[in-house]
C-alpha atoms as a PDB file:
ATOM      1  CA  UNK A   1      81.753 156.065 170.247  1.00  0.00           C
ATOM      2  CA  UNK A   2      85.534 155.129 168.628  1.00  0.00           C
ATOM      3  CA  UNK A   3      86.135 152.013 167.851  1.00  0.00           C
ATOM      4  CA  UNK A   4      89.344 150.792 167.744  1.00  0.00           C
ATOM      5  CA  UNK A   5      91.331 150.046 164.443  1.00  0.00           C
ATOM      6  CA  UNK A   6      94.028 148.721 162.865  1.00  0.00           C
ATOM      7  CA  UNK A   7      95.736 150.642 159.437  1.00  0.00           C
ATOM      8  CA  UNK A   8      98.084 149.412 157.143  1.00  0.00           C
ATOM      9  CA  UNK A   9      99.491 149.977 153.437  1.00  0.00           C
ATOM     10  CA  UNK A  10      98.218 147.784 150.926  1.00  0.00           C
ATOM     11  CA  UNK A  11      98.550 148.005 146.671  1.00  0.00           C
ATOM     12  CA  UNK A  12      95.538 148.553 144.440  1.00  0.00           C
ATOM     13  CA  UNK A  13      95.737 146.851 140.852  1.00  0.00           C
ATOM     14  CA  UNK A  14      94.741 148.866 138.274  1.00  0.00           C
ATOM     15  CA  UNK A  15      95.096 146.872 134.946  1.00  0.00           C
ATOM     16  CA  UNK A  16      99.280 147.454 134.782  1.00  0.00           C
ATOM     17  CA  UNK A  17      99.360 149.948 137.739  1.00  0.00           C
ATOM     18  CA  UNK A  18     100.141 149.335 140.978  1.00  0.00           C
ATOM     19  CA  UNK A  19      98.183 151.856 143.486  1.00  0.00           C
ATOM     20  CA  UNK A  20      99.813 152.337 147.066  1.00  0.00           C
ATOM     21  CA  UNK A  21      97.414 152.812 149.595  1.00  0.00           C
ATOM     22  CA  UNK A  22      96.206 153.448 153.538  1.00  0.00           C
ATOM     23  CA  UNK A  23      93.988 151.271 154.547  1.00  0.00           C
ATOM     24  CA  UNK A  24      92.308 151.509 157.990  1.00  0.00           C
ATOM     25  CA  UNK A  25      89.285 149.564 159.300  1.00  0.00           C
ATOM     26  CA  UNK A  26      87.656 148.929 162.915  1.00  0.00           C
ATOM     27  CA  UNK A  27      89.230 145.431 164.729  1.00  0.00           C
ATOM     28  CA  UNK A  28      85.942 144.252 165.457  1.00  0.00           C
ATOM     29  CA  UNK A  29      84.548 142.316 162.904  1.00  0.00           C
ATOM     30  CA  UNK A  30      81.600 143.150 160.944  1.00  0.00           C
ATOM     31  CA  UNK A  31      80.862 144.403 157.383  1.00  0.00           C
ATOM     32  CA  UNK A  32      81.272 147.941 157.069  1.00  0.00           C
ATOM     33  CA  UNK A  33      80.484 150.995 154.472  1.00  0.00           C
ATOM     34  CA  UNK A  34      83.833 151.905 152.493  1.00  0.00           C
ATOM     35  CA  UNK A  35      84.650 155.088 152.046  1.00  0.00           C
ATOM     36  CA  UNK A  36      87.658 156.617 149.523  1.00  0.00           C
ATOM     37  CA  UNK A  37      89.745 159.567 151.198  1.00  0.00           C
ATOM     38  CA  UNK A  38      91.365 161.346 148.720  1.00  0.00           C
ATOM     39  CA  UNK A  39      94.397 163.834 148.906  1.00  0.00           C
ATOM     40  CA  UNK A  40      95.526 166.892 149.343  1.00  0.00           C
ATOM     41  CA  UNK A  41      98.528 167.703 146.504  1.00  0.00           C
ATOM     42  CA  UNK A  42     100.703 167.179 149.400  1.00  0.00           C
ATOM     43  CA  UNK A  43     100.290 163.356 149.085  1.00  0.00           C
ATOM     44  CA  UNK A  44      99.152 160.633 151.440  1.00  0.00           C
ATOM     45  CA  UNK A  45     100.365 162.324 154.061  1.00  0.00           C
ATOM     46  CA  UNK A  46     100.161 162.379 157.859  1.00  0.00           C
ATOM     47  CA  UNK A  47      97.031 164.666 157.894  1.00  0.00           C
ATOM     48  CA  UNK A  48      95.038 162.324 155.042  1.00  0.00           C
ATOM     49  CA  UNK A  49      96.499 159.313 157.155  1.00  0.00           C
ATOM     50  CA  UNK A  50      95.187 160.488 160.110  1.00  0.00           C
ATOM     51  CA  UNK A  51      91.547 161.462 158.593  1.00  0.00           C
ATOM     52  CA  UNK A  52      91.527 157.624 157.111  1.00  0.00           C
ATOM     53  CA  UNK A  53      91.675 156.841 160.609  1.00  0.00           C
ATOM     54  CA  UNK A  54      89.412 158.613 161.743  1.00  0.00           C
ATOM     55  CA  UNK A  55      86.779 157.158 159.639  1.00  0.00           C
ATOM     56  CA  UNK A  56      87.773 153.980 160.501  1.00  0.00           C
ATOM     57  CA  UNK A  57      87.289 154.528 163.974  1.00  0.00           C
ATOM     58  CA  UNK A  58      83.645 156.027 163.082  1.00  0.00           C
ATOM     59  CA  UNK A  59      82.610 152.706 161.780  1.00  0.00           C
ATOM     60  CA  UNK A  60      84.030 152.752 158.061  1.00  0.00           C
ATOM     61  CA  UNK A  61      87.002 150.783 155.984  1.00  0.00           C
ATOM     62  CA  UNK A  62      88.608 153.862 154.552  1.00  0.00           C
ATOM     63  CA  UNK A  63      91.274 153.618 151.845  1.00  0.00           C
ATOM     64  CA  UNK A  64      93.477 156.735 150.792  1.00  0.00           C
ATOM     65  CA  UNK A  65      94.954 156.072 147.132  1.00  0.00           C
ATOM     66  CA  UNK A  66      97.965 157.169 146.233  1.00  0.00           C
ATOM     67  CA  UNK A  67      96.877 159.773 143.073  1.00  0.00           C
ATOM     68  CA  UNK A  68     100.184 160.895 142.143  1.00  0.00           C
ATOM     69  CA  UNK A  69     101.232 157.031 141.401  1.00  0.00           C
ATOM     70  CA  UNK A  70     100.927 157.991 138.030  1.00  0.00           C
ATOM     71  CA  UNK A  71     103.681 161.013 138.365  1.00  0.00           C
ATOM     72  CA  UNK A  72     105.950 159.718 140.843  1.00  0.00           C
ATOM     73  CA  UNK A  73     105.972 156.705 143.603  1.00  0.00           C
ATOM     74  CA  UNK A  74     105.394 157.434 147.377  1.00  0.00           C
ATOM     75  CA  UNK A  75     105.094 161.319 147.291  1.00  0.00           C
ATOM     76  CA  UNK A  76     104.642 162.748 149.989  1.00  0.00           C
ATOM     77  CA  UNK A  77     105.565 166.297 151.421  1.00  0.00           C
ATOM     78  CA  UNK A  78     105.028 168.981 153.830  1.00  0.00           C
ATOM     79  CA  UNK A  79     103.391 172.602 153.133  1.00  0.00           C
ATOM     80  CA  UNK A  80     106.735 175.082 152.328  1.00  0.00           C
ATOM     81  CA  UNK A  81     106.125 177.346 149.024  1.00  0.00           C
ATOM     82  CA  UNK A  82     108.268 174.933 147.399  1.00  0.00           C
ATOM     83  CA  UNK A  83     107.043 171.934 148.153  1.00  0.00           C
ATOM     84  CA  UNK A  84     103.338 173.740 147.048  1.00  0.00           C
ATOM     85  CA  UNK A  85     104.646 174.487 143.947  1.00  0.00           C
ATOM     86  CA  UNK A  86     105.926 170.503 143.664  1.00  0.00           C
ATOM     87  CA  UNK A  87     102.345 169.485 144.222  1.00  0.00           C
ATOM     88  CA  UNK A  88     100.845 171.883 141.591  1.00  0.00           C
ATOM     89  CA  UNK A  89     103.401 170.160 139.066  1.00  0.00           C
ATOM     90  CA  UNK A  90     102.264 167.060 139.742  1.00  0.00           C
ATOM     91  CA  UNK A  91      98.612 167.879 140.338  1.00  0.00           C
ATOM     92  CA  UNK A  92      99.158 169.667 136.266  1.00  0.00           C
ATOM     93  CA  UNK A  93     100.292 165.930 135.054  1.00  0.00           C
ATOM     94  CA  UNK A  94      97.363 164.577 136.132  1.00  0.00           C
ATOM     95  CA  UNK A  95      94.365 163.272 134.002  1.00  0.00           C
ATOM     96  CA  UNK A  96      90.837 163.329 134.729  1.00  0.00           C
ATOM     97  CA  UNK A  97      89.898 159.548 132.629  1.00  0.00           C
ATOM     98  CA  UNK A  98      93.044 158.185 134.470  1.00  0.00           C
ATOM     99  CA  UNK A  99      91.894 159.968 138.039  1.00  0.00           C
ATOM    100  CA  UNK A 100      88.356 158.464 137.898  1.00  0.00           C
ATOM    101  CA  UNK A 101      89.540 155.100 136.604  1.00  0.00           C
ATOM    102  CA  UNK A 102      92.389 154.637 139.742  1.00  0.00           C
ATOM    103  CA  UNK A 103      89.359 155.739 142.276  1.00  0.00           C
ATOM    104  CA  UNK A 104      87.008 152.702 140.677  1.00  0.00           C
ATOM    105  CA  UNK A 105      89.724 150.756 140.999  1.00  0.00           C
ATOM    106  CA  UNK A 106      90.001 151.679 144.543  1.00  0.00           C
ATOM    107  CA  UNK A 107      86.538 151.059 144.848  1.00  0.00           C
ATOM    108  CA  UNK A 108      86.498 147.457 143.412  1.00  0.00           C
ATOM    109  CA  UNK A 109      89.596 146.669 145.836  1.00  0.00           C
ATOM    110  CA  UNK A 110      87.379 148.055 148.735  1.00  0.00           C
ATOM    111  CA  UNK A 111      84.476 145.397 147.811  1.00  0.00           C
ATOM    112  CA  UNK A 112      87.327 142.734 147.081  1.00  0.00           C
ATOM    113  CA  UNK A 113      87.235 142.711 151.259  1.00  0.00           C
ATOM    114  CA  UNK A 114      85.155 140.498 153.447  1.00  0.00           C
ATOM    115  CA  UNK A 115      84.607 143.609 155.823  1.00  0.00           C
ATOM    116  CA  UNK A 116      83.181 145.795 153.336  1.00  0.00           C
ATOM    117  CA  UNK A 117      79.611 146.410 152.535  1.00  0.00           C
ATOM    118  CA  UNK A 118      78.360 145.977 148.922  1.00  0.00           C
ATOM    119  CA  UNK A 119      75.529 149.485 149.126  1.00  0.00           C
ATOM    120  CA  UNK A 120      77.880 152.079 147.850  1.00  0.00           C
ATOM    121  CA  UNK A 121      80.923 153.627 148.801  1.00  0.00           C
ATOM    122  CA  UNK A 122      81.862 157.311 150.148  1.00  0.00           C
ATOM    123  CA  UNK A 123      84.464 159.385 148.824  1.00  0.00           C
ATOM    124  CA  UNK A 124      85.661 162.475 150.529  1.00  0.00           C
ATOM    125  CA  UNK A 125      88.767 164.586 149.574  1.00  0.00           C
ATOM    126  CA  UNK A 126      90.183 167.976 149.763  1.00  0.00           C
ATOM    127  CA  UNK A 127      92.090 170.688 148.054  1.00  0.00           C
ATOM    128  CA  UNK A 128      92.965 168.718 145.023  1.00  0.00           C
ATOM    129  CA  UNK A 129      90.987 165.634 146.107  1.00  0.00           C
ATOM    130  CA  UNK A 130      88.301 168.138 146.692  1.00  0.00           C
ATOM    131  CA  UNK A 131      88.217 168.586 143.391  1.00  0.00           C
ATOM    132  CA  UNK A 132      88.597 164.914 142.148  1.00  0.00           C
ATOM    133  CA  UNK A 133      85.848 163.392 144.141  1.00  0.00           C
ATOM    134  CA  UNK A 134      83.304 165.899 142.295  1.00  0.00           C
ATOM    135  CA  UNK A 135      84.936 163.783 139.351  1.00  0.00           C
ATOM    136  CA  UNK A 136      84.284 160.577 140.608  1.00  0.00           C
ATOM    137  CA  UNK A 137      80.659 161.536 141.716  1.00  0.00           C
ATOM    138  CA  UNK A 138      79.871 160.456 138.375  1.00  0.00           C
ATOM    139  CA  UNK A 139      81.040 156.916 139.122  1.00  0.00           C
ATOM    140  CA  UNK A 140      77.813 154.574 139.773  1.00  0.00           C
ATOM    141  CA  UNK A 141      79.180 153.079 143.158  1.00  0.00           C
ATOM    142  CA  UNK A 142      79.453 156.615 144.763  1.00  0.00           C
ATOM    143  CA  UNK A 143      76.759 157.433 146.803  1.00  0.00           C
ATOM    144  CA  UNK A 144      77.996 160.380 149.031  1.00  0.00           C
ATOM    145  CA  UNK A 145      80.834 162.255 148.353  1.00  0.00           C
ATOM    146  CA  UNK A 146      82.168 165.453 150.904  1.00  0.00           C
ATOM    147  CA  UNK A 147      84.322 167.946 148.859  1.00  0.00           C
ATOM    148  CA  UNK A 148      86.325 170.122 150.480  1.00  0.00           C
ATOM    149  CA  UNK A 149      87.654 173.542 148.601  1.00  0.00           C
ATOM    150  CA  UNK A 150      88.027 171.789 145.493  1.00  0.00           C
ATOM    151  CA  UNK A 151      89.367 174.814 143.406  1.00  0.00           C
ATOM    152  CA  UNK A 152      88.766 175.354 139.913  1.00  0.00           C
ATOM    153  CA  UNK A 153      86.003 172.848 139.725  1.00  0.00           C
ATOM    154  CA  UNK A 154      84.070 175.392 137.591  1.00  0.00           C
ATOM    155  CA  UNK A 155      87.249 176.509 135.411  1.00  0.00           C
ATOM    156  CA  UNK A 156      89.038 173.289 134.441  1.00  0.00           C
ATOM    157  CA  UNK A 157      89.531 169.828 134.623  1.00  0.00           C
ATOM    158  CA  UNK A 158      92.143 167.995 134.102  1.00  0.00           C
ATOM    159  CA  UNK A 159      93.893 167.670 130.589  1.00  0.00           C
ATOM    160  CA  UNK A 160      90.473 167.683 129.454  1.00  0.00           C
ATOM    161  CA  UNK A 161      89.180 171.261 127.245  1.00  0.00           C
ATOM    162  CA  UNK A 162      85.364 171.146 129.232  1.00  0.00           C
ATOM    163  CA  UNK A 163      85.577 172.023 133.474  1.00  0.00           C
ATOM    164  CA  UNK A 164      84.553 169.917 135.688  1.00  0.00           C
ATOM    165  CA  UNK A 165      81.358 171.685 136.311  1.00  0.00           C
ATOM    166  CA  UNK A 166      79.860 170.598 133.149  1.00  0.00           C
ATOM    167  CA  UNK A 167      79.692 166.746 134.463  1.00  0.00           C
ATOM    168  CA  UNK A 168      77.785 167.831 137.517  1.00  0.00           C
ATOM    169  CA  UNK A 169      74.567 166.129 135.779  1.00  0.00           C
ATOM    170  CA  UNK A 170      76.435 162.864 135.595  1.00  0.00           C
ATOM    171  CA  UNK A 171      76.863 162.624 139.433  1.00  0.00           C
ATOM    172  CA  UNK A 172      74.887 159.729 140.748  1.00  0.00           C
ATOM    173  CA  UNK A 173      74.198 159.894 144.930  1.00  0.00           C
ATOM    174  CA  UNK A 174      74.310 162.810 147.063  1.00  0.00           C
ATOM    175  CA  UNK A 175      77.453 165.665 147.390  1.00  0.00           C
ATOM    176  CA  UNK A 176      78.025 167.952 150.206  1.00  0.00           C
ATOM    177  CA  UNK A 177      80.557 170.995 149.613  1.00  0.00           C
ATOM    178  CA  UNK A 178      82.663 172.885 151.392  1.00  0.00           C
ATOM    179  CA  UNK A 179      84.229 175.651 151.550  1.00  0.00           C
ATOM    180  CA  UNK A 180      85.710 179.246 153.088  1.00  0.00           C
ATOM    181  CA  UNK A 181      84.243 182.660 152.366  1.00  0.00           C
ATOM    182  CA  UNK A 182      87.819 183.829 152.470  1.00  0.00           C
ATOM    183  CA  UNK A 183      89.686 180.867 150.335  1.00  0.00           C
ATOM    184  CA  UNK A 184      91.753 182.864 147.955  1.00  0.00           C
ATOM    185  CA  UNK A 185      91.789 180.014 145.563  1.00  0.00           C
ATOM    186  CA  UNK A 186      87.890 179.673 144.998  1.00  0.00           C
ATOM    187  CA  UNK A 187      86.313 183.046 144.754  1.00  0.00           C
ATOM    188  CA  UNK A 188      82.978 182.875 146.177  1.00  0.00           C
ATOM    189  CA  UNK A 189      81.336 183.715 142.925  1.00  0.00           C
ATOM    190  CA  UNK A 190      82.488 180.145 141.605  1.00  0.00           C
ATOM    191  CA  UNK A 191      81.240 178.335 145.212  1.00  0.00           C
ATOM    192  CA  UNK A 192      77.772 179.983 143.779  1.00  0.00           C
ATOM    193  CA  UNK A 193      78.235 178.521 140.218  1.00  0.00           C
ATOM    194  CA  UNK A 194      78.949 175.469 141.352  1.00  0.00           C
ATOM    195  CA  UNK A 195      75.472 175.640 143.580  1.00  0.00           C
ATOM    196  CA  UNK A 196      73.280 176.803 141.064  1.00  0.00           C
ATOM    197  CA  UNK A 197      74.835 173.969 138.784  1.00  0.00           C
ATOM    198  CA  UNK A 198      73.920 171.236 141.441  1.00  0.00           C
ATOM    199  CA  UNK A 199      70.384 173.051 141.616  1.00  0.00           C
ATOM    200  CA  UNK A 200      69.741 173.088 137.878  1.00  0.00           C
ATOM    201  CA  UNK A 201      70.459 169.849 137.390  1.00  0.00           C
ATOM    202  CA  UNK A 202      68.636 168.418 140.409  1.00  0.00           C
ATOM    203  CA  UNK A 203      71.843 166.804 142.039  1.00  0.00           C
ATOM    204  CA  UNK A 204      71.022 166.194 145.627  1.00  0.00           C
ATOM    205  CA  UNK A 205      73.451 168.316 147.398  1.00  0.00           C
ATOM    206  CA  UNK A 206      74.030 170.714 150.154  1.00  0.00           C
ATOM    207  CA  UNK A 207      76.968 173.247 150.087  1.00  0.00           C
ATOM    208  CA  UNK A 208      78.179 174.891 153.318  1.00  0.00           C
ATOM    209  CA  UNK A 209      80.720 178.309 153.794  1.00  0.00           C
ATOM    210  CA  UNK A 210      82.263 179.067 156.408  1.00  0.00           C
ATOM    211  CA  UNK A 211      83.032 182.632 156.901  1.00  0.00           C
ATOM    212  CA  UNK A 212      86.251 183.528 157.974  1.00  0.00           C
ATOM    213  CA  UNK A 213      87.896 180.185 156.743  1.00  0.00           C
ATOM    214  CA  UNK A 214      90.262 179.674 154.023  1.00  0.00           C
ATOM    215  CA  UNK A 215      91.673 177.291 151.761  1.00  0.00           C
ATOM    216  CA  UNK A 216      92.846 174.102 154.153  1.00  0.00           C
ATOM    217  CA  UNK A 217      90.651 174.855 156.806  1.00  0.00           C
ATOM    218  CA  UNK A 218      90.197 171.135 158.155  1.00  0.00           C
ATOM    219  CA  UNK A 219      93.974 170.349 158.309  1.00  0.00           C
ATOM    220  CA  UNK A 220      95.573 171.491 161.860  1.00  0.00           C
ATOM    221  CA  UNK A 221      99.066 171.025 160.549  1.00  0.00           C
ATOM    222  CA  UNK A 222      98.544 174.383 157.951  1.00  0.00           C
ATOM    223  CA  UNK A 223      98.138 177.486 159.543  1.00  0.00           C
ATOM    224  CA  UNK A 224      94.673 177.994 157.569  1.00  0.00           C
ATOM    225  CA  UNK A 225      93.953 175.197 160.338  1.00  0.00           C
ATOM    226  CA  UNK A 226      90.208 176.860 161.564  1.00  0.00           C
ATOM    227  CA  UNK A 227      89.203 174.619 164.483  1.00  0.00           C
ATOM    228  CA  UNK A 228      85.569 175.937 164.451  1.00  0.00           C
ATOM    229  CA  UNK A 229      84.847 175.485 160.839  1.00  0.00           C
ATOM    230  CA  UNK A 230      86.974 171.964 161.136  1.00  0.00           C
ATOM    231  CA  UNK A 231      84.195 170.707 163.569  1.00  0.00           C
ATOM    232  CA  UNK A 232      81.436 171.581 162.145  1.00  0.00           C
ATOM    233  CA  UNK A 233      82.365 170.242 158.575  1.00  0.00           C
ATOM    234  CA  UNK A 234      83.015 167.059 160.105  1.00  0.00           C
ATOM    235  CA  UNK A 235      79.870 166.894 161.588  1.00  0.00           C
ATOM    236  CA  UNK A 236      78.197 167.205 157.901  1.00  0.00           C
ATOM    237  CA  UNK A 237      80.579 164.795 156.802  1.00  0.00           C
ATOM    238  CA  UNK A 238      79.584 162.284 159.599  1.00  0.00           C
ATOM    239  CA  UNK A 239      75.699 162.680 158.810  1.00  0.00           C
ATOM    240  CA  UNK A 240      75.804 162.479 155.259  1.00  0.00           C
ATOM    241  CA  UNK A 241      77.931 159.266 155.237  1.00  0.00           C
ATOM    242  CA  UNK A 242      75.244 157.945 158.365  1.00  0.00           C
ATOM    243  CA  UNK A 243      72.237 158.690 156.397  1.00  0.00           C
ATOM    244  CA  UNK A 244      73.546 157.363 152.799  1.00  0.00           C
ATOM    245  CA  UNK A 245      76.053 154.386 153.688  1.00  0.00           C
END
């Protein structure tokens, strides 16, 4: 059953960065798991506030970092070819060291809080973030992760020469994938490599298609919206963050 919750925007130190971020938590108190939402290139915007809350009313503190803080300060925009194409700039300046270090820092703020439980944290993000919480799998405090049509996970990584595939043997807890058998932007024969890479190296994982959905299939403000495939993933989502949190 929902709880009820209370969000608000707080700042995440990281060394000489300032991180803005959406915090939202359950009123009652209690120590809860923490769990890291991470964006869309579109920003912290209303559909990543809105899942933040969601989780928060499921019985987690979940904080949504701003990743662009790096490239430019409280970005956040809607889904016009243009403002895609500002996103993919952005999302091109990024850096996968820099990435991974603002999500531990995110991490270390969530355990700086009285409500938060000290077992691990979740991470789940999509498009972009999809992408960039199969990064942060590797971190140590990460024990489930949900990543949603992360594209080019097996083709590159961020300012770095190696994909991101090739650190799937660093990743530390469990990692549930998603994805569309009709995402334009991750041909199915990659959503395979990237399964036979979490088999080979003995990750525990489970990666679910959903036919007929594309890229952006959980967000109902993108007409990729697919209600049918949106419930269900959250479902998985909900489980794997029950049985490992």
């Amino acid at each position: 059953m929902a709880v009820e919750i209370s969000s608000k925007w707080v700042q995440v130190q990281n060394q000489d960065l300032v991180i803005d971020a959406y915090l939202a938590m359950p009123k009652i108190s209690g120590t809860y798991p923490g769990v890291v939402v991470i964006q869309e290139i579109f920003g912290v915007n209303e559909h990543i506030r809105e899942i933040t809350q969601r989780l928060a009313s499921e019985g987690y503190v979940a904080i949504a970092p701003a990743i662009y803080q790096r490239q430019a300060l409280q970005f956040e925009v809607g889904y016009s070819d243009e403002e895609v194409a500002l996103g993919r700039k952005y999302k091109n300046l990024t850096q996968a060291s820099e990435l991974i270090s603002d999500i531990q820092a995110t991490i270390n703020y969530l355990y700086s809080l009285p409500e938060v439980k000290h077992s691990g944290v979740g991470t789940i993000g999509f498009c972009f973030g999809g992408h960039v919480v199969y990064l942060a799998a590797t971190l140590k405090d990460v024990a489930a992760t949900a990543s949603f049509y992360g594209a080019q996970i097996a083709t590159w990584c961020p300012r770095e020469n190696d994909p991101t595939i090739t650190r799937t043997k660093d990743i530390k807890g469990t990692i549930y994938a998603f994805f569309g058998t009709e995402d334009p932007l991750i041909p199915n024969e990659q959503t395979k490599q990237i399964e036979a890479e979490l088999q080979l190296q003995n990750i525990d994982h489970q990666v679910f298609r959903y036919p007929g959905a594309t890229h952006g299939f959980m967000c109902d403000r993108r007409e990729s919206y697919n209600p049918d495939a949106a419930e269900a993933a959250w479902k998985k989502v909900l489980d794997l963050f029950s049985q490992k949190l």
